[in-house]
C-alpha atoms as a PDB file:
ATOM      1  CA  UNK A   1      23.581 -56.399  15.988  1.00  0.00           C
ATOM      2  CA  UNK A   2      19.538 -56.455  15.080  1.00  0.00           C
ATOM      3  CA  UNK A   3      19.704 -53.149  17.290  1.00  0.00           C
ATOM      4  CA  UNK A   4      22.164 -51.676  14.852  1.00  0.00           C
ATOM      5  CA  UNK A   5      20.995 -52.655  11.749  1.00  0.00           C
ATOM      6  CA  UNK A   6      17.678 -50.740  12.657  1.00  0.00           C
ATOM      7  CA  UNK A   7      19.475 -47.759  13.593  1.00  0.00           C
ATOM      8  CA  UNK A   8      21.271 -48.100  10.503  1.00  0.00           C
ATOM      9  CA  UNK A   9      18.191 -48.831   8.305  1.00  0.00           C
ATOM     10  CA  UNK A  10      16.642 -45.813   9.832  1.00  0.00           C
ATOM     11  CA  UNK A  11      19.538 -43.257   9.397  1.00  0.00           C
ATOM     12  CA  UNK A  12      19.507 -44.199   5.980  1.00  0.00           C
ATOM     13  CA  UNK A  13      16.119 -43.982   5.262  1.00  0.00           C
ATOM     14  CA  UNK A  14      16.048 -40.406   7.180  1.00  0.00           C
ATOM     15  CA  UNK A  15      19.256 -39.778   5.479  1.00  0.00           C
ATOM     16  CA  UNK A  16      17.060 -40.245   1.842  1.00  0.00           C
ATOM     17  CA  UNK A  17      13.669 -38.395   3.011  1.00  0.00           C
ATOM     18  CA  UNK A  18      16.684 -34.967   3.494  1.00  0.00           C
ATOM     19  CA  UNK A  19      18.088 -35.517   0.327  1.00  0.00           C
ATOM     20  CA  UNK A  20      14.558 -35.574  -0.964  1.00  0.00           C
ATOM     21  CA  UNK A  21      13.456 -32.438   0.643  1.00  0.00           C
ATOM     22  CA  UNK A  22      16.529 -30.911  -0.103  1.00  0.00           C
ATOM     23  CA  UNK A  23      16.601 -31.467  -4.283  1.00  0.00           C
ATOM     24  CA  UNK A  24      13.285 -30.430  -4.028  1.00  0.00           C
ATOM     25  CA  UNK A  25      13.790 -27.250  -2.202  1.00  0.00           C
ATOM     26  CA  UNK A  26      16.908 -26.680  -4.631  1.00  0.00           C
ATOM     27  CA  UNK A  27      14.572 -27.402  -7.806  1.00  0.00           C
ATOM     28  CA  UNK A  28      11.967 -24.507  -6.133  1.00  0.00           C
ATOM     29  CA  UNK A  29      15.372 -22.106  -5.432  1.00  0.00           C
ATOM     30  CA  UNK A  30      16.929 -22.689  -8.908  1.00  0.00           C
ATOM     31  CA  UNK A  31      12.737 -21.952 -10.112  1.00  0.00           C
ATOM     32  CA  UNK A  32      12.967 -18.397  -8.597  1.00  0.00           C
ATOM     33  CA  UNK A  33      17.048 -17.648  -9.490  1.00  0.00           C
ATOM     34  CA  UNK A  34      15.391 -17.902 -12.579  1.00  0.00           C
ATOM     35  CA  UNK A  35      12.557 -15.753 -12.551  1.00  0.00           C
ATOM     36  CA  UNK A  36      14.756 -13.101 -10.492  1.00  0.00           C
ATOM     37  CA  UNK A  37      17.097 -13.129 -13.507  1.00  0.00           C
ATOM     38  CA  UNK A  38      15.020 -12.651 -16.011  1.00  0.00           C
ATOM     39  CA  UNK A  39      13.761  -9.810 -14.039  1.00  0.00           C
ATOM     40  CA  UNK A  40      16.916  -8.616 -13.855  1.00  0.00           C
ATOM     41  CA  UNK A  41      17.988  -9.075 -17.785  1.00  0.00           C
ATOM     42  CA  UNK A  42      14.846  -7.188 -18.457  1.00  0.00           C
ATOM     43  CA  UNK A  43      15.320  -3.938 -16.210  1.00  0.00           C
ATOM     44  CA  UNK A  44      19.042  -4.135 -17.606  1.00  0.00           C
ATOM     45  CA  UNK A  45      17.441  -4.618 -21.396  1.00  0.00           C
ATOM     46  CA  UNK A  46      15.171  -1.688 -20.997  1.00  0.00           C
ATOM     47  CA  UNK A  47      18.184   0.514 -19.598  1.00  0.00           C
ATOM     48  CA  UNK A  48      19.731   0.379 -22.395  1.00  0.00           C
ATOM     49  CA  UNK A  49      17.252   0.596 -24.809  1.00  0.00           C
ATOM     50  CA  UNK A  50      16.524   3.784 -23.167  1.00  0.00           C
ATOM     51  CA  UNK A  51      20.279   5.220 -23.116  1.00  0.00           C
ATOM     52  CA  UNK A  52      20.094   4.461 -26.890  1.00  0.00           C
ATOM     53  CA  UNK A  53      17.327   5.957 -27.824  1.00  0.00           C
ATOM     54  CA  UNK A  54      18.243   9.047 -25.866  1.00  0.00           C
ATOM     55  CA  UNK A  55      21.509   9.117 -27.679  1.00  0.00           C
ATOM     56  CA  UNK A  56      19.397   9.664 -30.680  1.00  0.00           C
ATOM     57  CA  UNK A  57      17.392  12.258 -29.635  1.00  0.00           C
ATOM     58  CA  UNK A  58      19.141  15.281 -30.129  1.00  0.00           C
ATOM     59  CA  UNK A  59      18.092  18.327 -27.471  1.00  0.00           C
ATOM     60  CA  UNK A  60      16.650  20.448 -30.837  1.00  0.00           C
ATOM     61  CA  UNK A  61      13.725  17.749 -31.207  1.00  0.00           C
ATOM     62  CA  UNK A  62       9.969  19.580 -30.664  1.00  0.00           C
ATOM     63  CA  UNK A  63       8.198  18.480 -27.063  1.00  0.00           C
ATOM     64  CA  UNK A  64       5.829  16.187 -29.340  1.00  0.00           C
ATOM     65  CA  UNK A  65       8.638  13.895 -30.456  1.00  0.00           C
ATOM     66  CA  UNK A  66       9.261  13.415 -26.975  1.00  0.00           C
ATOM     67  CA  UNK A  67       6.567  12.673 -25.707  1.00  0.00           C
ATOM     68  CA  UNK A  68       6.078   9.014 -27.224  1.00  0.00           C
ATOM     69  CA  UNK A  69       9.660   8.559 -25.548  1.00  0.00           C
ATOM     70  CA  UNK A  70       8.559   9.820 -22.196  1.00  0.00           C
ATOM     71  CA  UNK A  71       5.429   7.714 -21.996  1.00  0.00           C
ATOM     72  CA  UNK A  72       8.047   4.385 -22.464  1.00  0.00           C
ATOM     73  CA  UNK A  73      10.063   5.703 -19.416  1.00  0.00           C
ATOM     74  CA  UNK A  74       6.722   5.604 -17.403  1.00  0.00           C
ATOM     75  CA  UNK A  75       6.187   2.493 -18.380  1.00  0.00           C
ATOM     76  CA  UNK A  76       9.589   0.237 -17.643  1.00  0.00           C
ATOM     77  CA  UNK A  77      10.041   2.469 -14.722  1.00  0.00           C
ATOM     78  CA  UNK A  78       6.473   0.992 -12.970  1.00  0.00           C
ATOM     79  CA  UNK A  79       5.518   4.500 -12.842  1.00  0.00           C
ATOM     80  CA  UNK A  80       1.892   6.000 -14.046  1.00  0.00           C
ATOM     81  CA  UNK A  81       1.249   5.578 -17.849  1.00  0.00           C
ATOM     82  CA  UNK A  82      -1.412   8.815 -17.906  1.00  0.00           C
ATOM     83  CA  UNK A  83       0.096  11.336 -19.746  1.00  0.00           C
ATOM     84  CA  UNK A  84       1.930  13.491 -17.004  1.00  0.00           C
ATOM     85  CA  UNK A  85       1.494  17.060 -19.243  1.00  0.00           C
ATOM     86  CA  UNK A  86      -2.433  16.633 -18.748  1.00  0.00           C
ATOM     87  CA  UNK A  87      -1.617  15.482 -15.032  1.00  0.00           C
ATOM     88  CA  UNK A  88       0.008  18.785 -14.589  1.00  0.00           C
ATOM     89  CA  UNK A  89      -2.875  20.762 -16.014  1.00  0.00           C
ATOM     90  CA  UNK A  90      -5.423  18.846 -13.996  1.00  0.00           C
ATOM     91  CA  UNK A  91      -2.977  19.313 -10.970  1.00  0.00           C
ATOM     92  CA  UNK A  92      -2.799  23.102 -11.646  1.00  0.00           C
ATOM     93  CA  UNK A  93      -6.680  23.311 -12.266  1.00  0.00           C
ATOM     94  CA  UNK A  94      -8.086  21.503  -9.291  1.00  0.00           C
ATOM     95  CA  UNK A  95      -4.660  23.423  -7.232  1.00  0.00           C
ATOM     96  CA  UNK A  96      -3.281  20.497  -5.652  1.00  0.00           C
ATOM     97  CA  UNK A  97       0.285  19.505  -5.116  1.00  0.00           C
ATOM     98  CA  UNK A  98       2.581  16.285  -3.761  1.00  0.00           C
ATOM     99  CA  UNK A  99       2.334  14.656  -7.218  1.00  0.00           C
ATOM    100  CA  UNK A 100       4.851  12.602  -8.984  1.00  0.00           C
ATOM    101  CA  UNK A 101       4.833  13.386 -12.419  1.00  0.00           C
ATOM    102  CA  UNK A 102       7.629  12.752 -15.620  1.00  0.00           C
ATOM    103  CA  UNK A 103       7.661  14.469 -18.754  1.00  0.00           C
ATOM    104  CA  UNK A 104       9.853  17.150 -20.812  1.00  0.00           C
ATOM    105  CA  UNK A 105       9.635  20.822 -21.195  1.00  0.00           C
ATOM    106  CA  UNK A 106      11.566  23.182 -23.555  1.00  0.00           C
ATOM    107  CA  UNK A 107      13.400  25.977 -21.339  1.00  0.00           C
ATOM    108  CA  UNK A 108      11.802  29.619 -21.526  1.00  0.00           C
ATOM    109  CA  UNK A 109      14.003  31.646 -19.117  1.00  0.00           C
ATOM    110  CA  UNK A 110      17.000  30.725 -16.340  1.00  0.00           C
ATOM    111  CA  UNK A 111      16.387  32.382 -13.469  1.00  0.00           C
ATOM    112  CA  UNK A 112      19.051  33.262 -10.798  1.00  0.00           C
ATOM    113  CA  UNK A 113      20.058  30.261  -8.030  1.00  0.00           C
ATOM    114  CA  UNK A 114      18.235  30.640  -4.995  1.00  0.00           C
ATOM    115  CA  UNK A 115      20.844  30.522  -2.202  1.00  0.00           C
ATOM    116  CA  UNK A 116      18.900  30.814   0.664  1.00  0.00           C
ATOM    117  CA  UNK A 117      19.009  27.285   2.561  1.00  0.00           C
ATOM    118  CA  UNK A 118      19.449  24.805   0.132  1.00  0.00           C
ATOM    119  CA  UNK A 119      20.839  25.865  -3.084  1.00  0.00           C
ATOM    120  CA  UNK A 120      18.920  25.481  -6.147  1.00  0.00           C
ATOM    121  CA  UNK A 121      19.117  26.290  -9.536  1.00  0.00           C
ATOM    122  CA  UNK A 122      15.853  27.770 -11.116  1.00  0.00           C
ATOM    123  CA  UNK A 123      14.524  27.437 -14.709  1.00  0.00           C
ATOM    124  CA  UNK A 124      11.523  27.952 -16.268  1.00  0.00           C
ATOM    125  CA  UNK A 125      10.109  24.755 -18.938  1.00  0.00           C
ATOM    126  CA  UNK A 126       7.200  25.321 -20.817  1.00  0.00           C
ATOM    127  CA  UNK A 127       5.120  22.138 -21.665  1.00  0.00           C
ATOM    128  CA  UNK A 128       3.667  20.842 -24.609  1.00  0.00           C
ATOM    129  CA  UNK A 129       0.153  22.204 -23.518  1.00  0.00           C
ATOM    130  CA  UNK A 130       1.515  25.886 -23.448  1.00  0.00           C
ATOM    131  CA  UNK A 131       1.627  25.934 -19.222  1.00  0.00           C
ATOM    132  CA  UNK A 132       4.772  26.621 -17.793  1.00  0.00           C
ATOM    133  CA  UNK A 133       6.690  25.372 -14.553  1.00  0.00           C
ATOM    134  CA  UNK A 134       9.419  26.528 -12.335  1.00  0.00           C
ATOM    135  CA  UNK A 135      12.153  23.696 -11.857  1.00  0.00           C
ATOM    136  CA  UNK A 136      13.737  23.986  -8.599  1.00  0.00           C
ATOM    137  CA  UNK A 137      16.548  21.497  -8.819  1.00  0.00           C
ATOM    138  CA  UNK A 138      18.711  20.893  -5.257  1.00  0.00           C
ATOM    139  CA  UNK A 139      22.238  21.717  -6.064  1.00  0.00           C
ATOM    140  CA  UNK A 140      23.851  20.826  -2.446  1.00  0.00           C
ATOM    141  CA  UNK A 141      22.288  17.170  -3.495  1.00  0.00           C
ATOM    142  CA  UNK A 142      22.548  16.990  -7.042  1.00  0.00           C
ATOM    143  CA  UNK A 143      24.851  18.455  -9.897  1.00  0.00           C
ATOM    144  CA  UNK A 144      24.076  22.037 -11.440  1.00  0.00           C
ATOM    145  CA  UNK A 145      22.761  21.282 -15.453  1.00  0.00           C
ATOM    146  CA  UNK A 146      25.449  22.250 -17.441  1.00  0.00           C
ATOM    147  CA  UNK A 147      25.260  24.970 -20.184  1.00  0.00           C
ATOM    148  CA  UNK A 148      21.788  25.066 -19.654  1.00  0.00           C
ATOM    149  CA  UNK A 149      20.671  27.388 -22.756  1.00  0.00           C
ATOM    150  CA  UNK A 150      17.116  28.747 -23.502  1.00  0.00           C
ATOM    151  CA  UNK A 151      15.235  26.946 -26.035  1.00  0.00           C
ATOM    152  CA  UNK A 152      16.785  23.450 -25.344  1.00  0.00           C
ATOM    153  CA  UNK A 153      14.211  20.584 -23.980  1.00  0.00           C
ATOM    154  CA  UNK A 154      14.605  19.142 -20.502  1.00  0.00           C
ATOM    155  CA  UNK A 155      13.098  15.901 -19.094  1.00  0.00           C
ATOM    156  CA  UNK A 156      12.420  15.721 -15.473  1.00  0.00           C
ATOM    157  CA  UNK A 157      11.176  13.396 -13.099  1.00  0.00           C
ATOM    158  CA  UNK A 158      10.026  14.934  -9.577  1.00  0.00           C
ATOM    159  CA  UNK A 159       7.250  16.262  -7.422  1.00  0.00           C
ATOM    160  CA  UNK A 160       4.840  18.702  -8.455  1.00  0.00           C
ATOM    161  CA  UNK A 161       3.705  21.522  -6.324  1.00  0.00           C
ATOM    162  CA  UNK A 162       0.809  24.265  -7.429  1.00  0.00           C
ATOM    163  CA  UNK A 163       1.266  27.785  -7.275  1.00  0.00           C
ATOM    164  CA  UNK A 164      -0.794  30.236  -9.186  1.00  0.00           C
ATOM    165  CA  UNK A 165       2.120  30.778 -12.020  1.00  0.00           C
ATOM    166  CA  UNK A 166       1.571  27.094 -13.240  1.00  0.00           C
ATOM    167  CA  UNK A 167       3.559  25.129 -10.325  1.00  0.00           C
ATOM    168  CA  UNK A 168       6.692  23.990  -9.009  1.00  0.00           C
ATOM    169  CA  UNK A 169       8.428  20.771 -10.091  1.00  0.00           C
ATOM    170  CA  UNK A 170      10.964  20.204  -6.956  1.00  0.00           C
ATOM    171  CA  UNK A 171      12.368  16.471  -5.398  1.00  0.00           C
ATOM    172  CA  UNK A 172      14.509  16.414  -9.532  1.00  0.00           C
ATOM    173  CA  UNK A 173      17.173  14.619  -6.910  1.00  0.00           C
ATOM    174  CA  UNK A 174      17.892  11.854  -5.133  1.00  0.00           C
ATOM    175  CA  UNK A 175      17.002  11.871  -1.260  1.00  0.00           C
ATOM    176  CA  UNK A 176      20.144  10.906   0.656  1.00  0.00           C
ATOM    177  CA  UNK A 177      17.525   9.961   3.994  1.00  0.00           C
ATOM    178  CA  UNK A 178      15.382   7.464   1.439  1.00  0.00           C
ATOM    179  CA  UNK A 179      12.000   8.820   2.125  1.00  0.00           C
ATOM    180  CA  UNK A 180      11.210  10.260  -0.861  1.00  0.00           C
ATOM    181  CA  UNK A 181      11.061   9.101  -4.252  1.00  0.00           C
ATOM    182  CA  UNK A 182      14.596   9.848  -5.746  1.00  0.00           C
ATOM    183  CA  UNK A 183      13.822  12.443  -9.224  1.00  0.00           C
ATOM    184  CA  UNK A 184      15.500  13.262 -11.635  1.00  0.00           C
ATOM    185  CA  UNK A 185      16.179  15.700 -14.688  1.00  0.00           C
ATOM    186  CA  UNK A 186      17.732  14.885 -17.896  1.00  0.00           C
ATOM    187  CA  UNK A 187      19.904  16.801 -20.578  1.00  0.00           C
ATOM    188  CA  UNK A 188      22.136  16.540 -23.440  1.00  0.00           C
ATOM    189  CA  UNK A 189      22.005  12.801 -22.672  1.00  0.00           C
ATOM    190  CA  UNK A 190      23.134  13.220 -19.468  1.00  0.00           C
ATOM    191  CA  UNK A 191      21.370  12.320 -15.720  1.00  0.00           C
ATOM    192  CA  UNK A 192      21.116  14.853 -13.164  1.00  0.00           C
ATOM    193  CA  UNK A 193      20.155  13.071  -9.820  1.00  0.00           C
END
């Protein structure tokens, strides 16, 4: 019977130290739920925000008004807060390429699609600084912009290559093998990726 009791008293007692560990390891679970939700409510929160205030940004708005709406993409996307239209410069100065860069550019010409390979529709976006880039957006991965008219402003988010004409923005997609940054262009309020 004595030989039972102990068993007893120690199942319970080992039965108490578990339940012990396990609120506490709940409390620490129900600690980072939290946190991961707030994370979450934020990224959601800043979606939004952004869809609105694209929504009232009509395409005829100058590159300047823009910009201040670019630079808050940067930032709730984690992604460089220097301004990306003196990146581009310094990038076509110093001739270097494989940079990830986001801003807007107002369309100069629309060139033919280049359907060698991969197809890709080709425009031409002049930035706020005067320089001017060809955007070579993947259409086998990505959807064709549509109506693209000259004079309207595009935003993009991709890779930037040099080449003596001012550079190449390419990568305005996502990559279906996840090795590459996914990009992006925007217009008329609507996401091309």
């Amino acid at each position: 019977m004595m030989h039972c009791l102990r068993c007893f008293c120690g199942v319970v007692v080992f039965g108490y130290n578990l339940k012990l560990n396990f609120n506490a390891e709940k409390r620490m679970i129900n600690k980072t739920n939290l946190g991961i939700g707030a994370i979450i409510t934020l990224l959601i929160a800043a979606y939004f925000g952004m869809d609105l205030q694209e929504q009232q940004n009509p395409s005829n708005q100058s590159l300047t008004d823009l910009e201040p709406q670019t630079e808050i993409l940067s930032k709730s996307a984690n992604l460089s807060t220097q301004n990306d239209d003196d990146k581009i410069q310094q990038a076509f100065q110093e001739q270097k390429s494989d940079i990830q860069v986001q801003f807007s550019g107002r369309v100069k010409a629309i060139l033919h699609d280049d359907n060698n390979g991969s197809r890709h529709q080709k425009f031409i976006l002049e930035l706020g600084n005067g320089q001017t880039v060809l955007v070579a957006h993947n259409i086998d991965l990505s959807p064709r912009l549509d109506d693209l008219e000259k004079g309207e402003i595009v935003q993009f988010y991709g890779e930037y290559e040099y080449s003596d004409q001012g550079g190449v923005i390419h990568w305005t997609h996502h990559d279906p093998q996840k090795n590459h940054t996914d990009g992006w262009l925007k217009y008329k309020g609507r996401t091309y990726q």
